[in-house]
N, C-alpha and C. Protein backbone atom coordinates (compact mmCIF):
# COMPACT_ATOMS: atom_id res chain seq x y z
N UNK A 1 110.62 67.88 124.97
CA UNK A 1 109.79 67.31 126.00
C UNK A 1 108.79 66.37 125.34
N UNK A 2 108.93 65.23 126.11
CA UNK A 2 107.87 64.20 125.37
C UNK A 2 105.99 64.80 125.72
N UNK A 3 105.07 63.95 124.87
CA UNK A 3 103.72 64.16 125.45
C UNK A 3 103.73 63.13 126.04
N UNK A 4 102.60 63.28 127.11
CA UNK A 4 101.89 61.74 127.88
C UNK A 4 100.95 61.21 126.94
N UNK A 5 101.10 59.83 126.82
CA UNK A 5 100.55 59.17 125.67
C UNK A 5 99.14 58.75 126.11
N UNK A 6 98.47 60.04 127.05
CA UNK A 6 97.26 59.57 127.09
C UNK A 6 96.83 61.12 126.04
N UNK A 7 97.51 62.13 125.98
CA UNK A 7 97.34 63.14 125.02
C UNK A 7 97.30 63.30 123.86
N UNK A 8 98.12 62.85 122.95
CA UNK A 8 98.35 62.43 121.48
C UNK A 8 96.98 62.01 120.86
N UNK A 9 96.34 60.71 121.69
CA UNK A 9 94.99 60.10 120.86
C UNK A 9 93.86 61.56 120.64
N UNK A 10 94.28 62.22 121.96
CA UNK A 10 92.86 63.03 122.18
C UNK A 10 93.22 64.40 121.03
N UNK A 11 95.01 64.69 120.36
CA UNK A 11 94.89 65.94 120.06
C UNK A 11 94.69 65.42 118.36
N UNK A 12 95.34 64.54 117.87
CA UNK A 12 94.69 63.51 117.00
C UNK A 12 93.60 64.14 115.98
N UNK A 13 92.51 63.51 117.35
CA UNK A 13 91.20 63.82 117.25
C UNK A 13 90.55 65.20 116.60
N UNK A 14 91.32 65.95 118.04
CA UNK A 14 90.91 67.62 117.75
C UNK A 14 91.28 67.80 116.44
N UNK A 15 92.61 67.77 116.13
CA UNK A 15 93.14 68.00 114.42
C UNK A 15 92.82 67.77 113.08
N UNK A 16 91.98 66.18 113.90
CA UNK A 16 91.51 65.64 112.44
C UNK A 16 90.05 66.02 112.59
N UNK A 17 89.47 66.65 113.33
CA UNK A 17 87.76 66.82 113.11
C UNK A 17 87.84 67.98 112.58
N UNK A 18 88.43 68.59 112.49
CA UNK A 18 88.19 69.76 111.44
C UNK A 18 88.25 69.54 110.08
N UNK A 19 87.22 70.31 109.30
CA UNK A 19 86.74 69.73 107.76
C UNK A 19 88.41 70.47 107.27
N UNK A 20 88.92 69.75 106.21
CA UNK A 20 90.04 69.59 105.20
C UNK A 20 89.41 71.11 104.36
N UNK A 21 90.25 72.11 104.52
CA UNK A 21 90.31 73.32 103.61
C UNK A 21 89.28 74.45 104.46
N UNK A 22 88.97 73.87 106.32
CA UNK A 22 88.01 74.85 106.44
C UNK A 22 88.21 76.55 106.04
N UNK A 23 86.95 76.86 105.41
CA UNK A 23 87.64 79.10 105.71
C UNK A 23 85.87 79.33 105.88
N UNK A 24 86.22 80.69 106.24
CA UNK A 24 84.94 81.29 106.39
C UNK A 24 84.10 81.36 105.52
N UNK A 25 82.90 81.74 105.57
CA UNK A 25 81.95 81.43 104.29
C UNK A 25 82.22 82.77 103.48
N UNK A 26 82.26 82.54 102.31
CA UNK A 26 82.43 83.66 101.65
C UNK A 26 80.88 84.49 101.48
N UNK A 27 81.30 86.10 101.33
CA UNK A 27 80.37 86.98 101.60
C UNK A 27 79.43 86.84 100.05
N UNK A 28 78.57 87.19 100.63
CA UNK A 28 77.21 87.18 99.23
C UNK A 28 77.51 88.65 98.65
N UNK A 29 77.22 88.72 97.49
CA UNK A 29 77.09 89.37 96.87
C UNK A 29 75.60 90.86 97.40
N UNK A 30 75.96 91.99 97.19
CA UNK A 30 75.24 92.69 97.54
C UNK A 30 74.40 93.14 96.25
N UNK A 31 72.92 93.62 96.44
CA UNK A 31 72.18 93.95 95.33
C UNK A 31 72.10 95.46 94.89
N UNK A 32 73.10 96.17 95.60
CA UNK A 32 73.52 97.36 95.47
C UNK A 32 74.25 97.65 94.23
N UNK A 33 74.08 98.47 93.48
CA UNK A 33 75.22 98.54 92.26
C UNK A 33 76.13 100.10 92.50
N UNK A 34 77.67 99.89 92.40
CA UNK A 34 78.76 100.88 92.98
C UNK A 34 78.70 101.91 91.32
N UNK A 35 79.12 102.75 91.24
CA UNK A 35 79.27 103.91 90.31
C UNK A 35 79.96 104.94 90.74
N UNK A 36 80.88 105.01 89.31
CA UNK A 36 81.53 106.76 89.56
C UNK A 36 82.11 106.65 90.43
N UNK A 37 83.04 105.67 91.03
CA UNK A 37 83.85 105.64 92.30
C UNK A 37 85.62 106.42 91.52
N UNK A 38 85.98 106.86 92.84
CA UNK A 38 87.31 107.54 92.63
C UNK A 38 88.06 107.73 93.93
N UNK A 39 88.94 108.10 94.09
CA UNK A 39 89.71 108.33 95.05
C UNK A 39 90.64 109.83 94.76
N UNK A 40 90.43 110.85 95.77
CA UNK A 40 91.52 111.29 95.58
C UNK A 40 92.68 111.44 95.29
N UNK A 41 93.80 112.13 94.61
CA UNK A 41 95.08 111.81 94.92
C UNK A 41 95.50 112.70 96.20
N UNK A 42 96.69 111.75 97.24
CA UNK A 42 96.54 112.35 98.11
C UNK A 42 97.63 113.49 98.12
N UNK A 43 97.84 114.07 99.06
CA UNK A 43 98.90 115.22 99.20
C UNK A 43 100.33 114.72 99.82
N UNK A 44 101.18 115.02 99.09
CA UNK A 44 102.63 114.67 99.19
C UNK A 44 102.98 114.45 100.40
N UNK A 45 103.14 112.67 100.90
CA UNK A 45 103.96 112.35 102.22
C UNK A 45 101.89 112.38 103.33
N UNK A 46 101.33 112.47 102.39
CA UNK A 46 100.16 112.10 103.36
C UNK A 46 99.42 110.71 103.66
N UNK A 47 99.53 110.02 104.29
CA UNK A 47 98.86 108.43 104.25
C UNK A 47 98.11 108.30 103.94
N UNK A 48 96.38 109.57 103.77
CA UNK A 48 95.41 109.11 103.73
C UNK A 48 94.81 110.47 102.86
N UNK A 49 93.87 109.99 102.12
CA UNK A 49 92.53 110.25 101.31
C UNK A 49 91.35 109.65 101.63
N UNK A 50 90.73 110.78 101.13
CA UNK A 50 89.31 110.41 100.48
C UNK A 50 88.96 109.62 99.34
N UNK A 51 87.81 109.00 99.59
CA UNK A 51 87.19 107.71 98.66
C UNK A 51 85.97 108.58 98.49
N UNK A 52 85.27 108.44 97.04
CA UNK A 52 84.08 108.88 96.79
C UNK A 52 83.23 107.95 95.76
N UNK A 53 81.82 108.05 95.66
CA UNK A 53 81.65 106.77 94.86
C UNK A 53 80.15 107.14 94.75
N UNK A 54 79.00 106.83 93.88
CA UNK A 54 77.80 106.80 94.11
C UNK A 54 76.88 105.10 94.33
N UNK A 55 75.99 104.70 95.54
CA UNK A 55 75.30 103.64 94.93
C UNK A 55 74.44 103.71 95.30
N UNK A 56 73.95 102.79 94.12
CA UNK A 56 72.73 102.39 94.24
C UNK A 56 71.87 101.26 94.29
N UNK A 57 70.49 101.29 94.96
CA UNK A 57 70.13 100.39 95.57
C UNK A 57 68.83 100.02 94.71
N UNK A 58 68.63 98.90 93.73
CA UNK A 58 67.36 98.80 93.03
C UNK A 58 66.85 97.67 93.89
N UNK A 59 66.95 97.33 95.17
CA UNK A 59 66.00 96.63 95.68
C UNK A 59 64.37 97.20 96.17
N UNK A 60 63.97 96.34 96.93
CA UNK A 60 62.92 96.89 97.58
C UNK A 60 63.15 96.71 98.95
N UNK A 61 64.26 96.66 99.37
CA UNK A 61 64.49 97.01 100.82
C UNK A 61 65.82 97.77 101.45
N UNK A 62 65.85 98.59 102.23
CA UNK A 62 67.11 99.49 102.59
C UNK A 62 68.37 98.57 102.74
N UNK A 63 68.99 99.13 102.35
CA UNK A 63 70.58 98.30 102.83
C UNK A 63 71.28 99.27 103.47
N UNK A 64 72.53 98.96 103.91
CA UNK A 64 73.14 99.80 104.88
C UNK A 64 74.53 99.25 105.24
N UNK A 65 75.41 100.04 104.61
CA UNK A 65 76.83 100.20 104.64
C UNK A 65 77.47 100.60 105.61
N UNK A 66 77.72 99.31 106.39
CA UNK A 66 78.33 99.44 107.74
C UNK A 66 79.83 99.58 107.55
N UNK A 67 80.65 99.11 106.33
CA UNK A 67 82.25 99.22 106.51
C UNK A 67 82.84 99.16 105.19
N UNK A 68 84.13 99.60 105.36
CA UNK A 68 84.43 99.32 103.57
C UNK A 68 86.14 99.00 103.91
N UNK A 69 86.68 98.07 103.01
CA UNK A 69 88.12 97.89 103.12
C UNK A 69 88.51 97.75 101.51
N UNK A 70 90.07 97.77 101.88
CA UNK A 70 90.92 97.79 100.67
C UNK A 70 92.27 97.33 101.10
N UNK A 71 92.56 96.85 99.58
CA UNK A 71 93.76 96.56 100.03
C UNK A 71 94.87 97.92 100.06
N UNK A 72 94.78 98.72 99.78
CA UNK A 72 95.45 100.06 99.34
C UNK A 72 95.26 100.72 100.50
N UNK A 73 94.92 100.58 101.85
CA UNK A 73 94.50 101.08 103.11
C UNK A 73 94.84 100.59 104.37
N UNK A 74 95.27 100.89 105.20
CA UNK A 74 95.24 100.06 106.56
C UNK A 74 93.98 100.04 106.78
N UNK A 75 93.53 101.03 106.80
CA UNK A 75 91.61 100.99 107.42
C UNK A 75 91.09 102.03 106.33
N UNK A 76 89.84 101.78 106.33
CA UNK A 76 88.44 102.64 105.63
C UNK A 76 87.81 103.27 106.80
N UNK A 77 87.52 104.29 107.22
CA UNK A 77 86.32 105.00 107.88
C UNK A 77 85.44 105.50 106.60
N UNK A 78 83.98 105.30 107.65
CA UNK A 78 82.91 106.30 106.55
C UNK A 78 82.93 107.10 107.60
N UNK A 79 82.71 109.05 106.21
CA UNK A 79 82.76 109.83 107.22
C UNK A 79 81.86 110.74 106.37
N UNK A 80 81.86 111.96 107.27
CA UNK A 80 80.38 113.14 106.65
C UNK A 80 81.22 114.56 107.23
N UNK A 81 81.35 115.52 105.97
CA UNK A 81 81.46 116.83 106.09
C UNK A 81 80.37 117.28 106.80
N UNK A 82 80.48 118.11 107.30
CA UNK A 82 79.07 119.72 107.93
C UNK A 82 79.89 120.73 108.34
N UNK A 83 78.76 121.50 107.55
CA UNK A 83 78.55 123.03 108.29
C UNK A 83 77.96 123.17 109.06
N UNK A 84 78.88 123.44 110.85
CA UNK A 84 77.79 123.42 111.80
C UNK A 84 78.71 125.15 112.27
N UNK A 85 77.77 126.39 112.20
CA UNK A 85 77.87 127.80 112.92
C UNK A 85 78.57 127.62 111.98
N UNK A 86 78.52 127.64 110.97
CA UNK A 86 80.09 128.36 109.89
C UNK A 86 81.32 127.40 109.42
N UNK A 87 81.21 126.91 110.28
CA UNK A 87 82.62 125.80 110.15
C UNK A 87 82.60 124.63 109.50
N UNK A 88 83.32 124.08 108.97
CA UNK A 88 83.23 123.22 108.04
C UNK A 88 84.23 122.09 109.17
N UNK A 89 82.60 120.88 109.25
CA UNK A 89 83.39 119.67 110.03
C UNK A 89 83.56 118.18 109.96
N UNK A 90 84.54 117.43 110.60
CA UNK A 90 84.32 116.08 109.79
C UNK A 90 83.97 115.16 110.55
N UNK A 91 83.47 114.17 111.06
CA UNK A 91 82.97 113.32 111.94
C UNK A 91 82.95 111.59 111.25
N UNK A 92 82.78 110.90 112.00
CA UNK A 92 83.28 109.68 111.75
C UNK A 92 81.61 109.21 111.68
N UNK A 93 81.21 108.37 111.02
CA UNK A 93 79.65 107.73 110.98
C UNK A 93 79.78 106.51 110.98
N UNK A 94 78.86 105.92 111.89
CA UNK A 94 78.27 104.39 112.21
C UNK A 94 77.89 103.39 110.22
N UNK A 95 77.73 104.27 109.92
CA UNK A 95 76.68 103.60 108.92
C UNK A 95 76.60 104.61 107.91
N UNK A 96 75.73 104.55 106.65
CA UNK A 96 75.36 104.77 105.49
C UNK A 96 74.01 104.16 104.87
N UNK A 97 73.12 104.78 105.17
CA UNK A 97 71.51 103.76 105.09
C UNK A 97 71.73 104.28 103.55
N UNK A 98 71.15 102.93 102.09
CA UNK A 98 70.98 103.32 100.77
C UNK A 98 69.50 103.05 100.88
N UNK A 99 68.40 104.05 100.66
CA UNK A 99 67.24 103.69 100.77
C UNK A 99 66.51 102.73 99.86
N UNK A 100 65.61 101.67 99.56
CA UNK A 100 65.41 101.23 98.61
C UNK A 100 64.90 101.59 97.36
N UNK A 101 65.29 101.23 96.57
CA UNK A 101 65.10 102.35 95.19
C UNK A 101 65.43 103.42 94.92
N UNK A 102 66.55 103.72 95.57
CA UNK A 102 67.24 104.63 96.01
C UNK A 102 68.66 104.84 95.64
N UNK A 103 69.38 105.90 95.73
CA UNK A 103 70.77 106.24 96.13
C UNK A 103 71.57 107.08 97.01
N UNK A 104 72.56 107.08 97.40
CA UNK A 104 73.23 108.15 97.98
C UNK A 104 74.84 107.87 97.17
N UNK A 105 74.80 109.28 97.06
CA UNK A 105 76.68 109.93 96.85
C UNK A 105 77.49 110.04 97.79
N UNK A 106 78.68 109.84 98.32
CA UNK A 106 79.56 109.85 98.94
C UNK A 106 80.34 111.00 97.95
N UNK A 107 80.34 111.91 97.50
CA UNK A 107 81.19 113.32 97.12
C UNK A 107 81.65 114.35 98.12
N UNK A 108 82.37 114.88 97.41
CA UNK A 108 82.94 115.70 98.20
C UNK A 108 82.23 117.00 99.07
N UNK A 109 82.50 117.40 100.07
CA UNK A 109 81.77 118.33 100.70
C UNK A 109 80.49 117.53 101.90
N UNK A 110 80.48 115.87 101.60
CA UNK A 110 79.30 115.63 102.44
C UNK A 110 80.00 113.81 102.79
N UNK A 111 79.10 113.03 103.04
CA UNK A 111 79.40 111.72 103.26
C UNK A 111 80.70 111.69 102.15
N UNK A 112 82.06 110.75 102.55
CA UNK A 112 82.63 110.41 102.00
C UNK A 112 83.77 109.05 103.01
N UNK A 113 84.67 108.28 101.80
CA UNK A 113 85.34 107.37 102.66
C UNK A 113 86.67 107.95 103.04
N UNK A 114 87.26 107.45 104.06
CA UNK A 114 88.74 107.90 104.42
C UNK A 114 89.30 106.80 104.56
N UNK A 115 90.55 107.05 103.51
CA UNK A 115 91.55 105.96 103.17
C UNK A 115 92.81 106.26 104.12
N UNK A 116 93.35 105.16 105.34
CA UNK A 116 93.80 106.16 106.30
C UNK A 116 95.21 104.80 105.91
N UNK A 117 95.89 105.00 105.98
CA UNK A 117 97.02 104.22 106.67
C UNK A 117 97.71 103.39 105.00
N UNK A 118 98.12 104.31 104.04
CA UNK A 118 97.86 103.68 102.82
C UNK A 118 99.51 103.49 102.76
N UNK A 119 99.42 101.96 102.04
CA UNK A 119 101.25 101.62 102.58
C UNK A 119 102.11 101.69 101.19
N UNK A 120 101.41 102.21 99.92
CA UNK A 120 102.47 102.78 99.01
C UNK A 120 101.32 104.44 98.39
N UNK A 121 102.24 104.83 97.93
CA UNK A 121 101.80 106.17 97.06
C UNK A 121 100.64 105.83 96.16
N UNK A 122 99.49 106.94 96.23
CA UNK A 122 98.79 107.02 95.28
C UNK A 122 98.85 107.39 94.29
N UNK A 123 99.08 107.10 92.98
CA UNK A 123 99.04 108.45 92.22
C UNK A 123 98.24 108.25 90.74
N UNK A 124 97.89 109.67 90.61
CA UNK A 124 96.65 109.78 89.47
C UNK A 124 96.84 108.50 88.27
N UNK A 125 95.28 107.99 88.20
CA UNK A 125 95.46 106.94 87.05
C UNK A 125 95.85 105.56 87.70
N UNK A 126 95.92 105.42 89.11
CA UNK A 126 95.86 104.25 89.79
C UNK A 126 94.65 103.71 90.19
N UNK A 127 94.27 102.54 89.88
CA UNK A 127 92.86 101.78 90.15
C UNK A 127 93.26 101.29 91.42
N UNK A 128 92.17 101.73 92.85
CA UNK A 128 91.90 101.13 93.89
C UNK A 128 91.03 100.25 94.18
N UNK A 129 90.68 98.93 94.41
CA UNK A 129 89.91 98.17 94.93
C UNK A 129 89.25 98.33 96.45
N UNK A 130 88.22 98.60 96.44
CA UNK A 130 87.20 98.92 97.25
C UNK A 130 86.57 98.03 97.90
N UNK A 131 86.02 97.21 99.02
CA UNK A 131 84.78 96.25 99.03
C UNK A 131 84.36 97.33 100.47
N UNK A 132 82.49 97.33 99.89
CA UNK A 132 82.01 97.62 100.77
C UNK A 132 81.03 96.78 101.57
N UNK A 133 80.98 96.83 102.91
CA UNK A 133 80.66 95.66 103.61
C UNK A 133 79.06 96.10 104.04
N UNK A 134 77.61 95.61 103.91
CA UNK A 134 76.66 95.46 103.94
C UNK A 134 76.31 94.72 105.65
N UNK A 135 75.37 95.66 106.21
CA UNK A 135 74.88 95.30 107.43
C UNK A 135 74.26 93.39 107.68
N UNK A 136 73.55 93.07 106.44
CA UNK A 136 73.04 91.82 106.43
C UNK A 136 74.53 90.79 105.85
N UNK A 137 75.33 91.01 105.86
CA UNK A 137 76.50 90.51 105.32
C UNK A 137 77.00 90.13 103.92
N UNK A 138 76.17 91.12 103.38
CA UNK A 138 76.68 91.32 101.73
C UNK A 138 78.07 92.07 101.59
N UNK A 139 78.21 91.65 100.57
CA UNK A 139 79.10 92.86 99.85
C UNK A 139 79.11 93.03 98.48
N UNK A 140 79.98 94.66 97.97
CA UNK A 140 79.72 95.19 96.68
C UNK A 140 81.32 95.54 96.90
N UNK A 141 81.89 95.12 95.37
CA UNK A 141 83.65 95.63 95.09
C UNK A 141 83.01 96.67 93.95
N UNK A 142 84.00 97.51 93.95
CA UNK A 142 84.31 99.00 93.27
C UNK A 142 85.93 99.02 92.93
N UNK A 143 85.70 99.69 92.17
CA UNK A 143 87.47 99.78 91.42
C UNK A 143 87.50 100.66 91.05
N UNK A 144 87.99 101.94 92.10
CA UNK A 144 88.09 103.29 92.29
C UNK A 144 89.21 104.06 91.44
N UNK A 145 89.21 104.82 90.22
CA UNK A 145 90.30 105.33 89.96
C UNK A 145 90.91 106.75 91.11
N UNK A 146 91.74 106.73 90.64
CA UNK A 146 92.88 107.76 90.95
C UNK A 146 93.07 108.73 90.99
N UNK A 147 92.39 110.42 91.21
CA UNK A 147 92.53 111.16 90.13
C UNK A 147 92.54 112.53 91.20
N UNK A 148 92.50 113.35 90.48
CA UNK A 148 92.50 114.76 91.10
C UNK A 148 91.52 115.38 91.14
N UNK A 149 90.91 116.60 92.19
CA UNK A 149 89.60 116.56 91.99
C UNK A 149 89.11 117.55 91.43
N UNK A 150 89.69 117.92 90.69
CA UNK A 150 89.82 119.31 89.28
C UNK A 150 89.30 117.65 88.03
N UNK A 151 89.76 116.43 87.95
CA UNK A 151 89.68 115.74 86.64
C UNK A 151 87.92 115.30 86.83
């Protein structure tokens, strides 16, 4: 099907006003520093693990870890163990406030990440790439080993 040649000039236009190589702005760097990151190994034929990691924050203002991805993941949730009446439970969390001058652990038994939808095998002694995504639109990469949680 032909165009009407009053269309062509105008799509032209549209095509060529866009800047040559546009992409999104790349993310800033976060002033958070990642530590001691690891990943579970997961359990045979299971898609998903736990991510654990400590950081820290030598600014002078709170930051706050709204998301984290990988390539080793379909998705990242942040999530938090409790003991609520006895029971040991897991819940999904909005966020992760690092206070300033501060840190928090993501270990086991309390805040930690869930590696859900992972599209080859983990296994001990494999380095995962991490980025965690910052409320003001920073980010911090981590390069999580592999391991068991006896190592």
């Amino acid at each position: 099907m032909a165009m009407p040649r009053l269309l062509v000039p105008a799509l032209v236009f549209v095509v060529s006003s866009a800047p040559a190589g546009a992409q999104l702005p790349a993310a800033r760097p976060s002033p958070v520093v990642v530590r001691d990151a690891w990943v579970r190994t997961p359990a045979p034929s299971v898609p998903m693990t736990a991510g654990y990691l400590t950081i820290d924050n030598p600014s002078d203002h709170d930051v706050t870890l709204v998301a984290a991805t990988s390539i080793a993941a379909g998705r990242i949730e942040l999530h938090e163990m409790r003991d609520e009446n006895g029971r040991a439970s897991m819940r999904m969390v909005d966020k992760v406030v690092i206070p300033a001058r501060g840190s928090v652990a993501l270990a086991p038994g309390g805040l930690h990440l869930m590696l859900i939808g992972m599209p080859k095998a983990l296994v001990a002694g494999d380095e995962v790439p991490i980025t965690l995504h910052m409320s003001n639109g920073t980010v911090a990469v981590a390069r999580a080993t592999v391991r068991t949680a006896q190592q």
